[in-house]
N, C-alpha and C. Protein backbone atom coordinates (compact mmCIF):
# COMPACT_ATOMS: atom_id res chain seq x y z
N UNK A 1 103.90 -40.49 8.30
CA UNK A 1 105.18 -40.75 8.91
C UNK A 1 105.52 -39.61 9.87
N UNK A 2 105.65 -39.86 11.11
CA UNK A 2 106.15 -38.85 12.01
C UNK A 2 107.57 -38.72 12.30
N UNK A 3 108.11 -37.58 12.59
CA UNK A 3 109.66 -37.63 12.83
C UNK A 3 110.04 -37.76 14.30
N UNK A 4 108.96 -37.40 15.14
CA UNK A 4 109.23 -37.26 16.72
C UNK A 4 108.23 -38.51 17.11
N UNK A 5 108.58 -39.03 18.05
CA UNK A 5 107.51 -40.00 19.11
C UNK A 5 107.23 -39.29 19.52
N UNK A 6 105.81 -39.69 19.48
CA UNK A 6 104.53 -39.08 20.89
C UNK A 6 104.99 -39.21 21.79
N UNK A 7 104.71 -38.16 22.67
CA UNK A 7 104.79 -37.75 23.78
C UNK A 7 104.08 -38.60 24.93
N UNK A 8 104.76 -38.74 25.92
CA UNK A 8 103.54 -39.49 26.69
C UNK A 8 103.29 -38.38 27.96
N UNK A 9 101.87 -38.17 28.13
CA UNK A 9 101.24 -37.55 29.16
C UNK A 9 101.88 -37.00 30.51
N UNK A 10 102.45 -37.72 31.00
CA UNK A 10 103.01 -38.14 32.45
C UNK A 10 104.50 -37.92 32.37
N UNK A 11 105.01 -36.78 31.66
CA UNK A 11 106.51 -36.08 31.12
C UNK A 11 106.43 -34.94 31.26
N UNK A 12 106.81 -34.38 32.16
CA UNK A 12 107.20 -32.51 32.51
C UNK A 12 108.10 -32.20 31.05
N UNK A 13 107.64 -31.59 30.05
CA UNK A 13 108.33 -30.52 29.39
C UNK A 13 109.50 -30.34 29.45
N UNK A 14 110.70 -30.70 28.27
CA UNK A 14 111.85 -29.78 29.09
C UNK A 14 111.65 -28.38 28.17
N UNK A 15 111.54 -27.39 29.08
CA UNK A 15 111.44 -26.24 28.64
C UNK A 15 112.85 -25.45 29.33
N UNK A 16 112.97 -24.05 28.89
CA UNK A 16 113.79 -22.99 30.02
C UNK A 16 113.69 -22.79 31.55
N UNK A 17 112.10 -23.56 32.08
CA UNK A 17 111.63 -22.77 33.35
C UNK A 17 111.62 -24.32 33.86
N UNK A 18 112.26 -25.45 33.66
CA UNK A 18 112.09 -26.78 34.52
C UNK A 18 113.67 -27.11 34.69
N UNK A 19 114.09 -27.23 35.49
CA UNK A 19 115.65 -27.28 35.75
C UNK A 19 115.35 -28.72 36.15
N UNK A 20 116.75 -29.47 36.18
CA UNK A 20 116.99 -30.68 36.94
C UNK A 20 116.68 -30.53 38.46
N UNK A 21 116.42 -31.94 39.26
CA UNK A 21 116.71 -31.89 40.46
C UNK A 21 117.72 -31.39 40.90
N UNK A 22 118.76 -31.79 40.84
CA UNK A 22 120.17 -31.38 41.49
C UNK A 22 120.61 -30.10 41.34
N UNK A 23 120.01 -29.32 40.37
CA UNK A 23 120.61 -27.31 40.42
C UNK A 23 119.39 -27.27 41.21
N UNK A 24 118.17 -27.96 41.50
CA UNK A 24 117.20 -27.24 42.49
C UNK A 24 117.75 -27.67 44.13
N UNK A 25 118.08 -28.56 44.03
CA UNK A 25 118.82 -28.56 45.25
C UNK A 25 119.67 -27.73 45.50
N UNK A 26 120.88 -27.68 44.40
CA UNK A 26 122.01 -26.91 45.24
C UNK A 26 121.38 -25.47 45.02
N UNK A 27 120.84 -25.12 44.67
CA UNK A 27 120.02 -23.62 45.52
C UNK A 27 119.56 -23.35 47.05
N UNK A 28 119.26 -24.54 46.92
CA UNK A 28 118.08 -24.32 48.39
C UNK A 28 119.48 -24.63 49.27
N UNK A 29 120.30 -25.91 49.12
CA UNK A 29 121.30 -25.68 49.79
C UNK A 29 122.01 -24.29 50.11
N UNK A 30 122.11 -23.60 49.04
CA UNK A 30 122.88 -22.30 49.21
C UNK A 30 122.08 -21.39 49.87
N UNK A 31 120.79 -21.71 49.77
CA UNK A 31 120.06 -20.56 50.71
C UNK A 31 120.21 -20.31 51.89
N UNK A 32 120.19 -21.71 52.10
CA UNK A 32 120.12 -22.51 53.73
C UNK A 32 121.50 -22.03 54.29
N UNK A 33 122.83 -22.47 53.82
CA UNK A 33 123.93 -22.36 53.95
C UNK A 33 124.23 -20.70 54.38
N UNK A 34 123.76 -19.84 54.37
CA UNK A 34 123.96 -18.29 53.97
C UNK A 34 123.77 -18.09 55.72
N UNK A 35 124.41 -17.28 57.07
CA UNK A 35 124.06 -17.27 58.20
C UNK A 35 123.36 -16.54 58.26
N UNK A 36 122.10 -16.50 59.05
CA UNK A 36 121.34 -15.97 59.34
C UNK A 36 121.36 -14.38 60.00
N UNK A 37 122.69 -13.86 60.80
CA UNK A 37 123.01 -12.81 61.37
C UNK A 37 124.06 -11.96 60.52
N UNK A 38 123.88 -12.66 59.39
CA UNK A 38 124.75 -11.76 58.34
C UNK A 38 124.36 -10.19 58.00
N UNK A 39 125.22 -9.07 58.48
CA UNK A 39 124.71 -7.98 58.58
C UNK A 39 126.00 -7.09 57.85
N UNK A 40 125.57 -5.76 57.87
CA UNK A 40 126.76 -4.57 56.95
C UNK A 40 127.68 -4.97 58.11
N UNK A 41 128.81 -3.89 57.39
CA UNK A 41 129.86 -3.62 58.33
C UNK A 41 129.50 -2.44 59.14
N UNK A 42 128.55 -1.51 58.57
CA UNK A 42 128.40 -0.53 59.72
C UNK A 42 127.60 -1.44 60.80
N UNK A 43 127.01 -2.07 60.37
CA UNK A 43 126.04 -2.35 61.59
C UNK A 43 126.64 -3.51 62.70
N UNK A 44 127.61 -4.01 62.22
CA UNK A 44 128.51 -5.06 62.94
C UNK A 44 128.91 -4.36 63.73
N UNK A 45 129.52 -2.85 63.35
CA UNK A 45 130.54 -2.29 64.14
C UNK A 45 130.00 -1.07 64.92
N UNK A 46 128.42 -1.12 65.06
CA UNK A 46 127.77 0.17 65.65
C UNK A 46 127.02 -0.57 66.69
N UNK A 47 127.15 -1.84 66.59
CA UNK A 47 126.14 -2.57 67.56
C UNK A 47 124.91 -3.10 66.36
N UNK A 48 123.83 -2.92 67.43
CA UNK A 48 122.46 -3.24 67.17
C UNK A 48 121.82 -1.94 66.18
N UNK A 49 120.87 -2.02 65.52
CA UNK A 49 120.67 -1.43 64.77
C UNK A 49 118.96 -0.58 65.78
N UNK A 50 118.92 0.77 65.41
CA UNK A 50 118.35 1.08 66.29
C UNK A 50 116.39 0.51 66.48
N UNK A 51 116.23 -0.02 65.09
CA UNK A 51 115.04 -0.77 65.42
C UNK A 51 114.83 -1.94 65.46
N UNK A 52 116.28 -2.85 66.14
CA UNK A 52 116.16 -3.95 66.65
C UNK A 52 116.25 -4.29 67.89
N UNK A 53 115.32 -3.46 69.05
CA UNK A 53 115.90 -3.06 70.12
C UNK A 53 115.00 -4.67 70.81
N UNK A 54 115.73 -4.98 71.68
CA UNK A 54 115.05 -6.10 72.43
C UNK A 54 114.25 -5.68 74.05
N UNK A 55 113.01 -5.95 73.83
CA UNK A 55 112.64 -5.37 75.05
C UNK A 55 112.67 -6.10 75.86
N UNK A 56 112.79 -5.61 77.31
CA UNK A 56 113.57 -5.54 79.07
C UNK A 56 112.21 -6.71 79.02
N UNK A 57 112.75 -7.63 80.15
CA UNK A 57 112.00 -9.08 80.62
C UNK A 57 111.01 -8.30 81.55
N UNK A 58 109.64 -8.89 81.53
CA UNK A 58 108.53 -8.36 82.02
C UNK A 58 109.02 -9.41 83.64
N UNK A 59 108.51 -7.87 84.51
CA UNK A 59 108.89 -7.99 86.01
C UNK A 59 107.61 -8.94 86.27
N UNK A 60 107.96 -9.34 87.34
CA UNK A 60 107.02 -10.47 87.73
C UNK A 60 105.72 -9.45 88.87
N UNK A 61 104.66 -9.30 88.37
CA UNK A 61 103.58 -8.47 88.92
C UNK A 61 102.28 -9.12 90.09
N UNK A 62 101.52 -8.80 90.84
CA UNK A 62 100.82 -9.16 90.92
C UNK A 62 100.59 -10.31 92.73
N UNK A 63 99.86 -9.60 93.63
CA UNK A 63 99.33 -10.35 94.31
C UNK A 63 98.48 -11.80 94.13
N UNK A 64 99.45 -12.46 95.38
CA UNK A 64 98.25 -14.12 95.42
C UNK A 64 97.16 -14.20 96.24
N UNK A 65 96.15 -14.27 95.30
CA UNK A 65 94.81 -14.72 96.49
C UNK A 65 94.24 -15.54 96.47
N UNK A 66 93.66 -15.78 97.49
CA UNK A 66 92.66 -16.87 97.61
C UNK A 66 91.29 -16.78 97.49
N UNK A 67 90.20 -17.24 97.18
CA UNK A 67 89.01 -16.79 97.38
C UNK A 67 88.38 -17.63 97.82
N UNK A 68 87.44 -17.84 99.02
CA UNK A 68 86.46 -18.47 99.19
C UNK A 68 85.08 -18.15 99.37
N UNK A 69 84.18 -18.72 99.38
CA UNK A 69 83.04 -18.44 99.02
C UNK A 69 82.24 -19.38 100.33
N UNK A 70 81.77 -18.48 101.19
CA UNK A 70 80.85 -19.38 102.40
C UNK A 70 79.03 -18.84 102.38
N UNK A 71 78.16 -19.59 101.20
CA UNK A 71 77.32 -19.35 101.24
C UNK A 71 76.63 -18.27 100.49
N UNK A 72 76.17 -16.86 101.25
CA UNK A 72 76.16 -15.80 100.14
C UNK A 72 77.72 -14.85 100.25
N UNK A 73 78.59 -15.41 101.31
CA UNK A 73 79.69 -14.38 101.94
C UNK A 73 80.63 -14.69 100.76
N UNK A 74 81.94 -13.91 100.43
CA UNK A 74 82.84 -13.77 99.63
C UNK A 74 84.24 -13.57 100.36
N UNK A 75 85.33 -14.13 100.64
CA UNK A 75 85.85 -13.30 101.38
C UNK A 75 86.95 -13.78 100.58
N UNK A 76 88.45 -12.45 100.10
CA UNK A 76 89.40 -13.06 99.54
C UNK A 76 91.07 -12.57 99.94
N UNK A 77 91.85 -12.90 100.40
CA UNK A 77 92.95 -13.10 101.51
C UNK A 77 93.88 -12.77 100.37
N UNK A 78 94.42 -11.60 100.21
CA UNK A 78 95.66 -11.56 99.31
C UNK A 78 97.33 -11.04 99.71
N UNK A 79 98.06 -11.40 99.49
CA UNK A 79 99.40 -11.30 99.34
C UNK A 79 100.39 -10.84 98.92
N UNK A 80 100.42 -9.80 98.51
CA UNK A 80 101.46 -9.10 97.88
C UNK A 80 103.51 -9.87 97.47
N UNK A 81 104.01 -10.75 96.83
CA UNK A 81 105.09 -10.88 97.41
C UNK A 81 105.68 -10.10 96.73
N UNK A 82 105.55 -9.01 95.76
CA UNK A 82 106.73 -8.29 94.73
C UNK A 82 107.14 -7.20 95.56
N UNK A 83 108.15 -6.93 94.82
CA UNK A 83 108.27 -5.16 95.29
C UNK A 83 107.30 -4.11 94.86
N UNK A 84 106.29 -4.04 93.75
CA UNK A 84 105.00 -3.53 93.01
C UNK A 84 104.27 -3.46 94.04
N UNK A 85 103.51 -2.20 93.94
CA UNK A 85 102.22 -2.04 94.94
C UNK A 85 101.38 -2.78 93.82
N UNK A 86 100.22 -3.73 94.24
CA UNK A 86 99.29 -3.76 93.61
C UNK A 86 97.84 -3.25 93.90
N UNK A 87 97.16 -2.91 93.44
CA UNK A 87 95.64 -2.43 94.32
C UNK A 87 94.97 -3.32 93.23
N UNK A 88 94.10 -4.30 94.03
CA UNK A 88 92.74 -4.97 94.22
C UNK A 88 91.99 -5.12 94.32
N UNK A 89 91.06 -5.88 93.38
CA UNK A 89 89.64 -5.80 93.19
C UNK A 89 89.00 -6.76 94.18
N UNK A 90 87.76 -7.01 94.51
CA UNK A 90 86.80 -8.10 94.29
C UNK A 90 85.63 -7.98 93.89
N UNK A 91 85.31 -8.82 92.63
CA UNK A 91 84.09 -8.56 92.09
C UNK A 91 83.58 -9.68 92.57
N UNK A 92 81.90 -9.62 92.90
CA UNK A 92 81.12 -10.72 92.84
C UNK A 92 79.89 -10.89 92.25
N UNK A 93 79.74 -12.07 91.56
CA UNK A 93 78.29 -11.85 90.71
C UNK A 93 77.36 -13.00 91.29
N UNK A 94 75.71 -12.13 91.66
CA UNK A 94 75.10 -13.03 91.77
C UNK A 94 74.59 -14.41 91.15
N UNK A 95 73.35 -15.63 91.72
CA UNK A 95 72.85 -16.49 91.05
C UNK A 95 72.13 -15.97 90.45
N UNK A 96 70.99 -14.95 91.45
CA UNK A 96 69.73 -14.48 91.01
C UNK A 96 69.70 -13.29 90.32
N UNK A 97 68.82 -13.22 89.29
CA UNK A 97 68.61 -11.89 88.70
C UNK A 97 68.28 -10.36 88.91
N UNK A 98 67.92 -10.99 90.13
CA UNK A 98 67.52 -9.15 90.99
C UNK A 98 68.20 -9.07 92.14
N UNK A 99 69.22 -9.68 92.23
CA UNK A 99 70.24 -9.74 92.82
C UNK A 99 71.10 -8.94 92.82
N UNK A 100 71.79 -7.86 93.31
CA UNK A 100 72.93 -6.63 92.54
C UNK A 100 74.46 -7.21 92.57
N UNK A 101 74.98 -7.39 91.48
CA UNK A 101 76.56 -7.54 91.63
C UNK A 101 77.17 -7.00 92.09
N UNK A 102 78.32 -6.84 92.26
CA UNK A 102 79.33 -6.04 93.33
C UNK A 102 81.04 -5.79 92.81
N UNK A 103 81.36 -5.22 92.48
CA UNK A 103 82.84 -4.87 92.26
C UNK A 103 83.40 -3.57 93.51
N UNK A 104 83.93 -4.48 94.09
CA UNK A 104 84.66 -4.07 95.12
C UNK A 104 85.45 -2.48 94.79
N UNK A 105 85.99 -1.64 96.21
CA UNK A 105 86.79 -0.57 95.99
C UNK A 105 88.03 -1.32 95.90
N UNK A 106 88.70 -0.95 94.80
CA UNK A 106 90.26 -0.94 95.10
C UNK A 106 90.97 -0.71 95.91
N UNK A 107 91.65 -2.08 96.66
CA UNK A 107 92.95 -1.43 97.90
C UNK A 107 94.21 -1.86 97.70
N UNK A 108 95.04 -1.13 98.32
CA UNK A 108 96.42 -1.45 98.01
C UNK A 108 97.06 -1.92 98.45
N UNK A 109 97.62 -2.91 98.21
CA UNK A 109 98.49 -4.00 98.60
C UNK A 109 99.85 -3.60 98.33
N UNK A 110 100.80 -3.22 99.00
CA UNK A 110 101.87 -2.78 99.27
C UNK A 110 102.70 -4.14 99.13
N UNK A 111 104.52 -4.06 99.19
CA UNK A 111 104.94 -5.25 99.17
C UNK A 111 105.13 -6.09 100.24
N UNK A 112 104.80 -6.66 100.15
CA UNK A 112 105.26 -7.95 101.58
C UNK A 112 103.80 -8.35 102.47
N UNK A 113 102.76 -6.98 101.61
CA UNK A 113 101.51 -6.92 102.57
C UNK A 113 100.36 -7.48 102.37
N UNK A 114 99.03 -8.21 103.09
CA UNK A 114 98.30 -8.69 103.32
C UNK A 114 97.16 -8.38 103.19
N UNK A 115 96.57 -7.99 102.57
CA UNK A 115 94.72 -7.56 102.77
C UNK A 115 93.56 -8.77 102.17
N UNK A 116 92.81 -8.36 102.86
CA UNK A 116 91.39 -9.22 103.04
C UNK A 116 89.98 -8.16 102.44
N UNK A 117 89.88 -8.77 101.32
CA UNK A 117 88.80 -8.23 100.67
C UNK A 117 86.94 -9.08 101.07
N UNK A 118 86.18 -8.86 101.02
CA UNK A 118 84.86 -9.10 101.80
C UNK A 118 83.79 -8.55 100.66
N UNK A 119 82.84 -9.64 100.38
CA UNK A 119 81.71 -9.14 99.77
C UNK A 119 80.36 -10.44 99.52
N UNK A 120 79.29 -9.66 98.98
CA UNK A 120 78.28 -10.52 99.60
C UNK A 120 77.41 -10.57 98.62
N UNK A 121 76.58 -11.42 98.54
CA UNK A 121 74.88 -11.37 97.73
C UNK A 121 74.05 -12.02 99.16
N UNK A 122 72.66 -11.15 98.30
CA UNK A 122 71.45 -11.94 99.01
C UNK A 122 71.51 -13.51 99.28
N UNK A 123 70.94 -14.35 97.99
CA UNK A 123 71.02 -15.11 98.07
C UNK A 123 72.40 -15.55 98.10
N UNK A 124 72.46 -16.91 96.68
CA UNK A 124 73.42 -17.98 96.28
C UNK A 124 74.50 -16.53 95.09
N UNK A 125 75.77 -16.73 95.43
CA UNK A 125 77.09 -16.39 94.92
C UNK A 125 77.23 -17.01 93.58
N UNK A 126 77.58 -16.55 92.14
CA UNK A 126 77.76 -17.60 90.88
C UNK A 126 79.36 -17.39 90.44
N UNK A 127 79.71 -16.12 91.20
CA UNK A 127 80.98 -16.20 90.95
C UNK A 127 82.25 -15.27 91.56
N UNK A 128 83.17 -14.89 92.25
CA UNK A 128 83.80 -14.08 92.41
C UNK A 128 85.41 -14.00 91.67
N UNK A 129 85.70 -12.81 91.68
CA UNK A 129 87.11 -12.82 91.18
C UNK A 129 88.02 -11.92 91.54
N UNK A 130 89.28 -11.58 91.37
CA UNK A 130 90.40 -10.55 91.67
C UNK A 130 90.68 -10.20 90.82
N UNK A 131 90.48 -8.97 90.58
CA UNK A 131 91.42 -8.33 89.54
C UNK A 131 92.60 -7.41 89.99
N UNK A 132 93.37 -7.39 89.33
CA UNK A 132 94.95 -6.18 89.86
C UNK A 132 95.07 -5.23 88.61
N UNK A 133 95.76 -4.53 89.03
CA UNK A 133 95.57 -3.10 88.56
C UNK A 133 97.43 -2.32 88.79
N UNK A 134 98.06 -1.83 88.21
CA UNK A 134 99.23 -1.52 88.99
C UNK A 134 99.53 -0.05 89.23
């Protein structure tokens, strides 16, 4: 003779550590509910706190170029529009293997100003590019 019914399988325990749905809700509600910029009173009233500093919007950098490629020639037309000097690369890499690559001298492109970078392989060209530098 048993005093309790069996248990059936597919029944969470009520123990100490299984709460109802509804106190698990209104927790998470209350979590949620709590504002997010809730801070001391010193710090309300001192401002920002000194290691929450927000850093300054990145200035807009950097010459536009063009590059074209006529054959083994390289030639690349750049633009300066910022107030930033930029100085400019052109690298070019050959097709062929005994071919020598080329990374251009750096020049400086001042604002408002124009330069024309130039470079070459023997043969066939596989790739050129600009790099900036500030």
């Amino acid at each position: 003779m048993h005093l309790f019914p069996p248990r059936c399988p597919h029944r969470l325990p009520r123990n100490g550590l299984t709460a109802p749905p509804l106190a698990l809700f209104a927790a998470l509600a209350l979590v949620l509910v709590v504002p997010c910029d809730a801070a001391s009173h010193a710090e309300r009233t001192t401002g920002t706190a000194p290691h929450a500093r927000v850093p300054a919007p990145a200035r807009p950098f950097g010459a536009v170029c063009r590059t074209v490629v006529d054959g083994s020639h390289v030639t690349a037309d750049c633009r300066n529009p910022y107030p930033e000097t930029d100085h400019v690369g052109l690298h070019v890499e050959c097709e062929r293997w005994w071919d020598i690559d080329a990374d251009g001298v750096r020049v400086e492109a001042g604002p408002a100003q124009h330069v024309r970078l130039t470079g070459r392989c023997w043969k066939e060209v596989r790739s050129a590019w600009i790099t900036h530098q500030r």
